[in-house]
Protein backbone atom coordinates (compact mmCIF):
# COMPACT_ATOMS: atom_id res chain seq x y z
CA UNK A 1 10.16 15.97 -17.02
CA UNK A 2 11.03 14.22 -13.95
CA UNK A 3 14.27 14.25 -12.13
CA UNK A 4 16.24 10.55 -11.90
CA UNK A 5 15.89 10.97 -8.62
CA UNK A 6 12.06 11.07 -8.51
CA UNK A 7 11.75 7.87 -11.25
CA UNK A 8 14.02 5.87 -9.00
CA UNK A 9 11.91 6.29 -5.91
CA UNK A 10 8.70 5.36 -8.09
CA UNK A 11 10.43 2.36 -9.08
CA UNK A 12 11.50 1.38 -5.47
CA UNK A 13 7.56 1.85 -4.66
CA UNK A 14 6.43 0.41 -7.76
CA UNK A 15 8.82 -2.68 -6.47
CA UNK A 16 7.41 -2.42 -2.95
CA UNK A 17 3.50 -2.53 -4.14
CA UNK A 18 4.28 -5.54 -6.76
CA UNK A 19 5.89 -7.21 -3.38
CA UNK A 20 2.89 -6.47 -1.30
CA UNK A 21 0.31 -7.44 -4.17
CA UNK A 22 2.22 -11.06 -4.06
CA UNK A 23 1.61 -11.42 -0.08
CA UNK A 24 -1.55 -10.10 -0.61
CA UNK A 25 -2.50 -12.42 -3.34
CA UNK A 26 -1.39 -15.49 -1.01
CA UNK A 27 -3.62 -14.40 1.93
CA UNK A 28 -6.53 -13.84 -0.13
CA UNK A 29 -6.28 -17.70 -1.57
CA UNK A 30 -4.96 -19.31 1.26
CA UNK A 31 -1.50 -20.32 0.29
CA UNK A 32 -0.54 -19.01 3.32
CA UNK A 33 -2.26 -17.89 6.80
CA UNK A 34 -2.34 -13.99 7.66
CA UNK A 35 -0.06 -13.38 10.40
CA UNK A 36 -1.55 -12.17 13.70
CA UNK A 37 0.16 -8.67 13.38
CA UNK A 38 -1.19 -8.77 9.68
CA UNK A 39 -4.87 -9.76 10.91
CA UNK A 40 -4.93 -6.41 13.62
CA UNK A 41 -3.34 -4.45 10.58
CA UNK A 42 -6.59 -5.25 8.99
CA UNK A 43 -9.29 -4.64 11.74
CA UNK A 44 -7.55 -0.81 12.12
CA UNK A 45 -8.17 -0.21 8.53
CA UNK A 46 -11.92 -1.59 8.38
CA UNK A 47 -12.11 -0.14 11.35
CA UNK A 48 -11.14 3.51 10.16
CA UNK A 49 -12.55 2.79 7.22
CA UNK A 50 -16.09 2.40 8.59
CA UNK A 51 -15.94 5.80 10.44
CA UNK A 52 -15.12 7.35 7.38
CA UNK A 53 -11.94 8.16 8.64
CA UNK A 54 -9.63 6.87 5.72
CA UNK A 55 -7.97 9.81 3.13
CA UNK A 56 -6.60 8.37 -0.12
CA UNK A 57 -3.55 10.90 -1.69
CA UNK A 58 -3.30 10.51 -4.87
CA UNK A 59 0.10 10.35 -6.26
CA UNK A 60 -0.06 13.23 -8.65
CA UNK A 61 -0.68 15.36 -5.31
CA UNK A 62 2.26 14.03 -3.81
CA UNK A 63 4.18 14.63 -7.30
CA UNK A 64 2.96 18.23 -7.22
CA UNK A 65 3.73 19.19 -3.84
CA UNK A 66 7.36 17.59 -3.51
């Protein structure tokens, strides 16, 4: 079972991702134009992503190793 501790700090993230999902969402559609900070944000990744570079953790990992 996990600690309180632990299910509050997946619900901050869960809140955090549902927040970034939203800004993400407007972007994507056009409600709103990416910022310039936001547009370099996205070269780096494509960037990295191309070179193979990019590691996705999954979060049972993290779980496991805290």
């Amino acid at each position: 079972m996990m600690s309180p501790e632990i299910i509050e700090e997946l619900r901050i993230i869960r809140d955090k991702l549902e927040h970034i999902e939203i800004l993400l969402e407007e972007r994507l559609i056009g409600l709103e134009e990416s910022l310039e900070d936001e547009d370099n944000a996205i070269k780096r990744y494509e960037k990295i992503k191309s070179k193979g570079k990019l590691k996705l953790i999954s979060i049972e990992d993290i779980v496991k190793d805290g």
